[in-house]
Protein backbone atom coordinates (compact mmCIF):
# COMPACT_ATOMS: atom_id res chain seq x y z
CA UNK A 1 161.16 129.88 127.24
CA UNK A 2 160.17 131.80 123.81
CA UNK A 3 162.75 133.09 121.99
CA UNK A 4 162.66 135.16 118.71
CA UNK A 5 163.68 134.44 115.60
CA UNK A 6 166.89 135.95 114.25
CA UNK A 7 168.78 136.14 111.08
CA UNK A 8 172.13 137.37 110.73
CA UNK A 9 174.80 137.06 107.65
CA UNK A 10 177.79 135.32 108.61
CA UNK A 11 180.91 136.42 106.45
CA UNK A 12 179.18 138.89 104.45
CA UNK A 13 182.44 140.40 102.79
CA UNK A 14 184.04 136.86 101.92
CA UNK A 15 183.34 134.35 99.20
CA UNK A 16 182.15 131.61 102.48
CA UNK A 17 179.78 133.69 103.85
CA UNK A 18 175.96 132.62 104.85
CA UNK A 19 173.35 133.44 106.08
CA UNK A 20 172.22 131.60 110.16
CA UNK A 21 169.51 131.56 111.12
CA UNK A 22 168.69 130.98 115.03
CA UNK A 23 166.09 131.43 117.98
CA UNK A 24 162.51 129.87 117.80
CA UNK A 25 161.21 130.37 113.95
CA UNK A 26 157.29 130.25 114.26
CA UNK A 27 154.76 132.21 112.72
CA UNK A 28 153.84 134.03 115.61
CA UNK A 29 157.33 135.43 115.93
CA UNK A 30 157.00 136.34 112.05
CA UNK A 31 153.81 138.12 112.80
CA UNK A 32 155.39 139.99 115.64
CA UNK A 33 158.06 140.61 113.21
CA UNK A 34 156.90 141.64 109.65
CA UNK A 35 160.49 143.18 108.70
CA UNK A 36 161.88 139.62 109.06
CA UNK A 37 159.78 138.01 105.99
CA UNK A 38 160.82 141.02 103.61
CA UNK A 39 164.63 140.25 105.27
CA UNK A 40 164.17 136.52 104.32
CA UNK A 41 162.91 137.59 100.53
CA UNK A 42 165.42 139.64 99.93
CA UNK A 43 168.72 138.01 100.76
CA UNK A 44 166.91 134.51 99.36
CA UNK A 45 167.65 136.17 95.81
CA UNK A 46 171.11 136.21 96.49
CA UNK A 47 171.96 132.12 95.27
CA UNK A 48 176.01 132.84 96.50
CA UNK A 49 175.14 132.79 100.12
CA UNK A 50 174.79 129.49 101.83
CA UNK A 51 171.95 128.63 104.79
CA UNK A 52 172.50 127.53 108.06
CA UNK A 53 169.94 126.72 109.95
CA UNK A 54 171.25 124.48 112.37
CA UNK A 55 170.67 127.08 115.41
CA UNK A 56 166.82 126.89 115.14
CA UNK A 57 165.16 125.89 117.86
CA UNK A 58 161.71 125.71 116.68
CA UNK A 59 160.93 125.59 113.23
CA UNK A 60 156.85 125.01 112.58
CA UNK A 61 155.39 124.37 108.85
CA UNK A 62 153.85 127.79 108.36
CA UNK A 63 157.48 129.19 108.51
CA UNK A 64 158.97 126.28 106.51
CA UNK A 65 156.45 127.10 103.61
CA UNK A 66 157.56 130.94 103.62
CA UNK A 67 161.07 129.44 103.34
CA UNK A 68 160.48 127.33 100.56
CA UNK A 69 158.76 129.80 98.43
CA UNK A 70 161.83 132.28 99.28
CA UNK A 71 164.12 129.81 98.22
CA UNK A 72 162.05 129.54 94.92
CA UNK A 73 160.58 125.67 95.55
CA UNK A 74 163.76 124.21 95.61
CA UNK A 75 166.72 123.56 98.65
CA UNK A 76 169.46 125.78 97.91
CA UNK A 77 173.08 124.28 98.08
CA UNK A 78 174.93 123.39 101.01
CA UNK A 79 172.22 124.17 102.97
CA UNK A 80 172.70 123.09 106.88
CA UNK A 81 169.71 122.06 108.54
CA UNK A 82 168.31 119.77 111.37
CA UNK A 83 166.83 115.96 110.67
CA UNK A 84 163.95 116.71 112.24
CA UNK A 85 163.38 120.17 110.52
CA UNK A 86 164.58 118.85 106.90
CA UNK A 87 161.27 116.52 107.92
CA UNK A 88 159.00 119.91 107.04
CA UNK A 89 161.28 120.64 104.21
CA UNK A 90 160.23 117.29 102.68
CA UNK A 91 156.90 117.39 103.28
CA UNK A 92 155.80 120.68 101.47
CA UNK A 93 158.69 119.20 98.14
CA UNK A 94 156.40 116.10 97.91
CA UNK A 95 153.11 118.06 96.88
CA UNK A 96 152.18 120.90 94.69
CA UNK A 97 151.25 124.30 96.29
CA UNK A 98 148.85 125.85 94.35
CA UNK A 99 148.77 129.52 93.39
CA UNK A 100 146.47 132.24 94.27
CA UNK A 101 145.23 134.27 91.36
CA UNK A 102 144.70 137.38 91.78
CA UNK A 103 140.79 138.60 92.29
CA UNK A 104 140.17 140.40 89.16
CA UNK A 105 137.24 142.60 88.40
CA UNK A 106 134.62 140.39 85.64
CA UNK A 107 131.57 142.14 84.58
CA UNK A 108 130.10 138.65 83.88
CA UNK A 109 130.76 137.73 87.07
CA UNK A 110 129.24 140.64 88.42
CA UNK A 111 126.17 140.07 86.51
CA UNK A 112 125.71 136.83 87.57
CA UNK A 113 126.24 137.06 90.80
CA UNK A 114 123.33 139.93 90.46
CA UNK A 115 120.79 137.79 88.23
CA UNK A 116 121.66 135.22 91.15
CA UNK A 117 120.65 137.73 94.12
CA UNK A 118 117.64 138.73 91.51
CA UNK A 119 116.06 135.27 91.38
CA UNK A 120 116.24 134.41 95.09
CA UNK A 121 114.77 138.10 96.29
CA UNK A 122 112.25 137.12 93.27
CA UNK A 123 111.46 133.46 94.66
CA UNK A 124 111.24 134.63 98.05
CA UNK A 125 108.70 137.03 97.34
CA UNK A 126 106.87 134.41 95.72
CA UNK A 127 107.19 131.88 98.64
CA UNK A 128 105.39 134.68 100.86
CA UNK A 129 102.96 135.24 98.30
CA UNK A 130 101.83 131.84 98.74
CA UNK A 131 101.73 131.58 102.69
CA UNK A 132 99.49 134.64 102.51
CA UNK A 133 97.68 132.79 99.65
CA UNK A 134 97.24 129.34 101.92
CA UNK A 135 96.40 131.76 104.78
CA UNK A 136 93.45 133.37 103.00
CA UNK A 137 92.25 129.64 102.03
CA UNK A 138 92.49 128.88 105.49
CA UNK A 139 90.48 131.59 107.01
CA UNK A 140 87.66 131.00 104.88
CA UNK A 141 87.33 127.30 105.32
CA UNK A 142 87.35 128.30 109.42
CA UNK A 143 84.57 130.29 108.58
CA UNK A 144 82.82 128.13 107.05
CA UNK A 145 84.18 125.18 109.93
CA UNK A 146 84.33 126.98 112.95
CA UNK A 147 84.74 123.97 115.00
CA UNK A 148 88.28 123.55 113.16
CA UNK A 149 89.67 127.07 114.72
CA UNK A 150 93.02 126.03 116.59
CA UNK A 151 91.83 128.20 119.63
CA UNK A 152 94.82 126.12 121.81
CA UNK A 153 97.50 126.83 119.66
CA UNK A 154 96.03 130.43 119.19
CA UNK A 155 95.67 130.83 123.03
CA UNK A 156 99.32 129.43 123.80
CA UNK A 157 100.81 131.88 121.19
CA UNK A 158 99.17 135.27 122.86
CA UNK A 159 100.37 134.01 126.30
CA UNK A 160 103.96 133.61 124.98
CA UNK A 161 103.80 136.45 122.36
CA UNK A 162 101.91 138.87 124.10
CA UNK A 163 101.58 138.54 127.86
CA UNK A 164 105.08 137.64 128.43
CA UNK A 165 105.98 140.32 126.86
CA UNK A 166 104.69 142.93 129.10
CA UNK A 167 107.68 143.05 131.24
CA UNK A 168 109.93 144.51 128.57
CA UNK A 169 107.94 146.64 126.58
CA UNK A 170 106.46 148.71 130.04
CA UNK A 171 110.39 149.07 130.99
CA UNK A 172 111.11 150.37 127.48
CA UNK A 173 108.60 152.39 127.05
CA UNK A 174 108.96 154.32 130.30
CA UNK A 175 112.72 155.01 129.49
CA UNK A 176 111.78 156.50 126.21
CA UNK A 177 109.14 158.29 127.70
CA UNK A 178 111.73 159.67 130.20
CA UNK A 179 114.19 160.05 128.10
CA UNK A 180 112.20 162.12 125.12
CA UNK A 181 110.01 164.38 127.94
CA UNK A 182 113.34 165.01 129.32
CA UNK A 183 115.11 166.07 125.58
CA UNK A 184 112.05 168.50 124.82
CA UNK A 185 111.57 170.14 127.71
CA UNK A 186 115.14 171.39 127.64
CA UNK A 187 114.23 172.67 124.34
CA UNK A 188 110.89 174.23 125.55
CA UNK A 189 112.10 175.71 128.00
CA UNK A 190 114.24 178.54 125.79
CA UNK A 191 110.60 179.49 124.40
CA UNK A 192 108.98 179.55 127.33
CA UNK A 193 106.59 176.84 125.73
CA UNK A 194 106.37 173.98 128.76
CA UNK A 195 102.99 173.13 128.63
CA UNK A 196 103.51 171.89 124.86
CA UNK A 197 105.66 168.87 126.17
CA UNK A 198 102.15 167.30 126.41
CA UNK A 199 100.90 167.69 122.52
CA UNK A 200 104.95 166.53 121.81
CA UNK A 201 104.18 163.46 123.96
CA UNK A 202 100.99 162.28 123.59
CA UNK A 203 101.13 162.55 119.76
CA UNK A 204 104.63 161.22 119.41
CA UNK A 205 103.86 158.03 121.86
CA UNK A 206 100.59 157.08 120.95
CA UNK A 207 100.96 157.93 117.09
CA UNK A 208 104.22 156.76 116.20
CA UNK A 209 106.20 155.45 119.27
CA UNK A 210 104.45 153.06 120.99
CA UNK A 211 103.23 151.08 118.00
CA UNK A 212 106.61 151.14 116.50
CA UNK A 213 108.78 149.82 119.63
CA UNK A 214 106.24 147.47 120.71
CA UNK A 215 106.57 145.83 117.13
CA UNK A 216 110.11 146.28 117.15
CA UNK A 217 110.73 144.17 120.19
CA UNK A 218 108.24 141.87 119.51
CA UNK A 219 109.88 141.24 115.85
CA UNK A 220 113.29 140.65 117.76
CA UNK A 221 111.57 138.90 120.95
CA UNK A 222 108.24 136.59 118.98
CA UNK A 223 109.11 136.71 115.82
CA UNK A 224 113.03 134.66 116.19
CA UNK A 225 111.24 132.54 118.81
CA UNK A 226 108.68 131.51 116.12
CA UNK A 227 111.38 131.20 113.15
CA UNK A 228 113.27 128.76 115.65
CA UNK A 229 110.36 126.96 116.38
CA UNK A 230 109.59 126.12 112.72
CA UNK A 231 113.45 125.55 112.30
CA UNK A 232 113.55 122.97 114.90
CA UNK A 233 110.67 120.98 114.12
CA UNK A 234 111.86 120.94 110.38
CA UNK A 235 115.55 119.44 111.84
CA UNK A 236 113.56 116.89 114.12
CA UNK A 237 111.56 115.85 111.06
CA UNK A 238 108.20 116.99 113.12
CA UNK A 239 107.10 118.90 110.04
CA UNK A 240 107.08 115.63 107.70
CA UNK A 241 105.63 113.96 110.60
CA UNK A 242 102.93 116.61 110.26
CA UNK A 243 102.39 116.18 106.36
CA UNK A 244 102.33 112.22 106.64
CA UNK A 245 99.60 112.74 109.27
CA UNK A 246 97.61 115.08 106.38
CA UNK A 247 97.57 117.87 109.08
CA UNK A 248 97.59 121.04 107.74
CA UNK A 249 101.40 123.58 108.29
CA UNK A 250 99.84 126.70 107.22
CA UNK A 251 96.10 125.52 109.48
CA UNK A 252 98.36 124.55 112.65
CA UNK A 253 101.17 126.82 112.86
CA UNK A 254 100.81 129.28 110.32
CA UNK A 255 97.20 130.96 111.48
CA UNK A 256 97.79 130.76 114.90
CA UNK A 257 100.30 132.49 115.00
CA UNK A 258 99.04 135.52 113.08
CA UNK A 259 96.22 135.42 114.80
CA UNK A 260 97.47 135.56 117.64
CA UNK A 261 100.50 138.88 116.74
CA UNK A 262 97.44 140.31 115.28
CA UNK A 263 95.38 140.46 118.23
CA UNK A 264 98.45 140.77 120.67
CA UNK A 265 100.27 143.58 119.40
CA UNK A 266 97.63 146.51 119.10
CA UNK A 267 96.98 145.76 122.67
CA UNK A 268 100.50 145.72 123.77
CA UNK A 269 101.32 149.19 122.07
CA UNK A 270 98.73 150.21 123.88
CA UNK A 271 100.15 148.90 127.26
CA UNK A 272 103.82 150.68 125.57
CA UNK A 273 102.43 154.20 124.91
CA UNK A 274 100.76 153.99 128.27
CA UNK A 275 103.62 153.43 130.58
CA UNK A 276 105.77 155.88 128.17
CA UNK A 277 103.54 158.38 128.81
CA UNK A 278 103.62 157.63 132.61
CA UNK A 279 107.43 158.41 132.07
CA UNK A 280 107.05 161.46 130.52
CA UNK A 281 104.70 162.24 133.32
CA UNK A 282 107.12 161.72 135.33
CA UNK A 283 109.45 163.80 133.81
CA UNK A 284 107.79 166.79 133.07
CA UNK A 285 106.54 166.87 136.08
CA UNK A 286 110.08 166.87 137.49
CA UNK A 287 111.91 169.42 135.04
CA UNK A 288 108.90 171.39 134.07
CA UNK A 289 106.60 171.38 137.34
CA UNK A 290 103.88 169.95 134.80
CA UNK A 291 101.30 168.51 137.75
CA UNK A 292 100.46 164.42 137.23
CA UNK A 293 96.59 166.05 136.78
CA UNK A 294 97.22 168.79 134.51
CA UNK A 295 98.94 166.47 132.31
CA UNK A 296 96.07 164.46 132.39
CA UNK A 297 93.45 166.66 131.73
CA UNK A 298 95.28 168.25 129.01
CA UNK A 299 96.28 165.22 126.83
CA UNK A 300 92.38 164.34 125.75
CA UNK A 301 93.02 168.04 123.77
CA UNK A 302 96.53 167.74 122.62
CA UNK A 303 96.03 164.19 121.02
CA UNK A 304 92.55 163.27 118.89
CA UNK A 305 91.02 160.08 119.48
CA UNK A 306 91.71 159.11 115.52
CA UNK A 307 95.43 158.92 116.52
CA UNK A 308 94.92 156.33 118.56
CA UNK A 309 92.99 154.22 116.60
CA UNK A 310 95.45 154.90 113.82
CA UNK A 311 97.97 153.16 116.31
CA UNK A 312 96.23 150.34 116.95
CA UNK A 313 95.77 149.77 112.99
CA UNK A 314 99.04 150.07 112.50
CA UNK A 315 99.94 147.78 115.25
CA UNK A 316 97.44 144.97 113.33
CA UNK A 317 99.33 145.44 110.24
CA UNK A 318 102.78 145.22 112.01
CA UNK A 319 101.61 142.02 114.22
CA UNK A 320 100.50 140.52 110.51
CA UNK A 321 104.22 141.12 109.09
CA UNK A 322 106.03 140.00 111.51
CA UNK A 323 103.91 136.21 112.02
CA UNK A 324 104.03 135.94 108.08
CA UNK A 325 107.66 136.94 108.07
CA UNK A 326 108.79 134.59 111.17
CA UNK A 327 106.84 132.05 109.44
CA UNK A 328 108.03 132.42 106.09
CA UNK A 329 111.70 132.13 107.09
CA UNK A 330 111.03 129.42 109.85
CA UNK A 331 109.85 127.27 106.70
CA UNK A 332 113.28 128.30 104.89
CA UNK A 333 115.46 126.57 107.41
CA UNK A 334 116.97 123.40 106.16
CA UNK A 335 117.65 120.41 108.58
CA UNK A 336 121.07 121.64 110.18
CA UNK A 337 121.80 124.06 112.67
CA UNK A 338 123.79 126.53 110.59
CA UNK A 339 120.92 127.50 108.35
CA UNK A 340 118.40 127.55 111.50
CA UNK A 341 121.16 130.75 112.68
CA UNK A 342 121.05 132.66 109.51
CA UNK A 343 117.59 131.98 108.94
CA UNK A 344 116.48 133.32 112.11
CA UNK A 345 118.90 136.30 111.77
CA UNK A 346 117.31 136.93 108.82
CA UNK A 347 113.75 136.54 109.99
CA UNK A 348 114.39 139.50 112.48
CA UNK A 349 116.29 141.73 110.19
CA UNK A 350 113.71 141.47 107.69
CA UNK A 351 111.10 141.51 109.82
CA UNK A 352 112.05 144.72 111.83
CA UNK A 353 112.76 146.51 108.48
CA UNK A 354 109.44 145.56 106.66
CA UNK A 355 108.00 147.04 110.29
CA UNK A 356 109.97 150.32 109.25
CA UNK A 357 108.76 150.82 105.68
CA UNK A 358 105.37 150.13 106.80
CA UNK A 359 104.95 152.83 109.11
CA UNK A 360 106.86 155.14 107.08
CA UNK A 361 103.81 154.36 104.15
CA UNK A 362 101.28 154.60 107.36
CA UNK A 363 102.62 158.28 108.22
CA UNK A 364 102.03 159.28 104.26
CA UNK A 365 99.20 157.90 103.94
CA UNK A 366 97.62 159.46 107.08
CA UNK A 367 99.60 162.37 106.86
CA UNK A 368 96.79 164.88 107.85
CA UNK A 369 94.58 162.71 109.53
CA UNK A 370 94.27 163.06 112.80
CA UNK A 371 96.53 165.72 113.69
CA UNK A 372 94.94 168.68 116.02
């Protein structure tokens, strides 16, 4: 059974006292105990008093360390101690235990560590300069070739990027279409201004809201799949396979694959802001007796038809980013499985943010376009 570890001073008022030390000494114990390491510190300055540690139980190296460095590096006289404990004693006098400086504050330090964080933001943005270069090339030599289009791989990555993706964006959609009809008409209500929860909706959802989840998930969902997918096939060597073969990266996994987010995504935030506005439907309908027809009816007069095809522009632009981004990391992975990890962490931060920022510059730059 565990015991804890004590210390008690043995003698203290005569010239033969010492300090014993007894119970299991193991740095769990000392964790449980902080006040015994300031304890040990303390009475270790005191070189009169003599050490007995012939009581321990347990005595592991963690807590034989903290006892040499209380004792100064050195074994204090007449000290009492176990064979098998002296053992650990031994071990840490035989080597060197080297010191921890301080961290101290170093503005070149700082400014290299900067310049450092500078240059790989800089050759990043350079490295996705030249995948949308290499992409350019390659849609012009497919339209000059259009017998070279990868319509398999293109076909394969709207199944898996688009159509299994139906599933989740229809169930998020509807619960933020529940949840916001369900916010504003609680709101509306005070005003006496229910029939309004349609113009709130239908712009909302079809302007801003269904483009921007549908993205959102498909940057966490499409985009790390494709990043991992690169990754891999750089740590199974497939990609050097590829270049000995003379077969194109950007032709065969590159284009497809924005192709294919480009074509998928407009139509899936239009499948989003559809069932989201069948769940505010179904909300106002329940809270604000808003009829499944008069919603309906009203909506093609609350929401121009420029709004939508602002949404589905802004989807194209978002299912762009998110291929060249997934791609651009996927070919940053190095052949192990740690930087496969980051990289694909990274590949959906980044993507999901650049998704952000672009809609924020879409909602300037169409600020009073389409608005009723």
């Amino acid at each position: 059974m565990k015991t804890q570890a004590i210390l008690e001073i043995v003698g203290q008022e005569t010239e033969n006292s010492c300090i014993r030390l007894s119970g299991d000494w193991t740095l769990s114990n000392l964790t449980i105990e902080p006040a015994l390491q300031k304890r040990i510190k303390q009475v270790a300055g005191d070189t009169k008093l003599h050490w007995d540690l012939r009581s321990v139980n347990v005595l592991d190296s963690a807590t034989a360390l903290l006892l040499w460095q209380a004792w100064g590096q050195s074994v204090p006289v007449g000290l009492e101690i176990k064979q098998e404990h002296q053992r650990l004693l031994d071990k840490w006098q035989s080597q060197e235990v080297p010191a921890l400086d301080s961290p101290i504050f170093s503005v070149e330090q700082t400014a290299a560590y900067l310049s450092q964080r500078t240059w790989e933001a800089f050759e990043q943005l350079l490295n996705f300069i030249a995948i949308l270069g290499q992409l350019v090339l390659d849609s012009v030599n497919l339209l000059r070739h259009p017998s070279d289009i990868p319509w398999s791989e293109i076909s394969i990555t709207v199944y898996d990027a688009g159509v299994r993706a139906l599933g989740i964006t229809a169930l998020v959609g509807f619960l933020i279409g529940i949840v916001l009809s369900y916010l504003s008409a609680l709101q509306l209500k005070l005003f006496g201004a229910e029939i309004y929860i349609i113009d709130i909706l239908g712009l909302s959802v079809i302007r801003e809201l269904g483009p921007l989840l549908a993205a959102i998930l498909v940057a966490g969902r499409s985009g790390s799949a494709m990043t991992a997918q690169i990754g891999i096939m750089r740590v199974t060597e497939e990609l050097d396979a590829l270049s000995a073969m003379g077969i194109s990266h950007s032709l065969r996994l590159v284009l497809p694959k924005v192709i294919a987010l480009t074509v998928s995504l407009p139509l899936l935030s239009v499948w989003t802001s559809a069932t989201a506005l069948i769940g505010g439907m179904f909300s106002a309908q329940n809270t604000l007796d808003i009829s499944y027809q008069q919603f309906l009816l009203k909506l093609p007069d609350a929401v121009p038809l420029l709004n939508v095809f602002i949404g589905l522009g802004k989807s194209a632009v978002f299912g762009l980013m998110i291929a060249l981004i997934a791609c651009h990391f996927g070919f940053r992975i190095k052949p192990n499985t740690e930087s496969l990890g980051n990289e694909t962490t990274n590949s959906v931060v980044a993507a999901i943010t650049v998704v952000i920022m672009v809609d924020a510059i879409f909602a300037i730059l169409f600020m009073d376009v389409g608005m009723p």
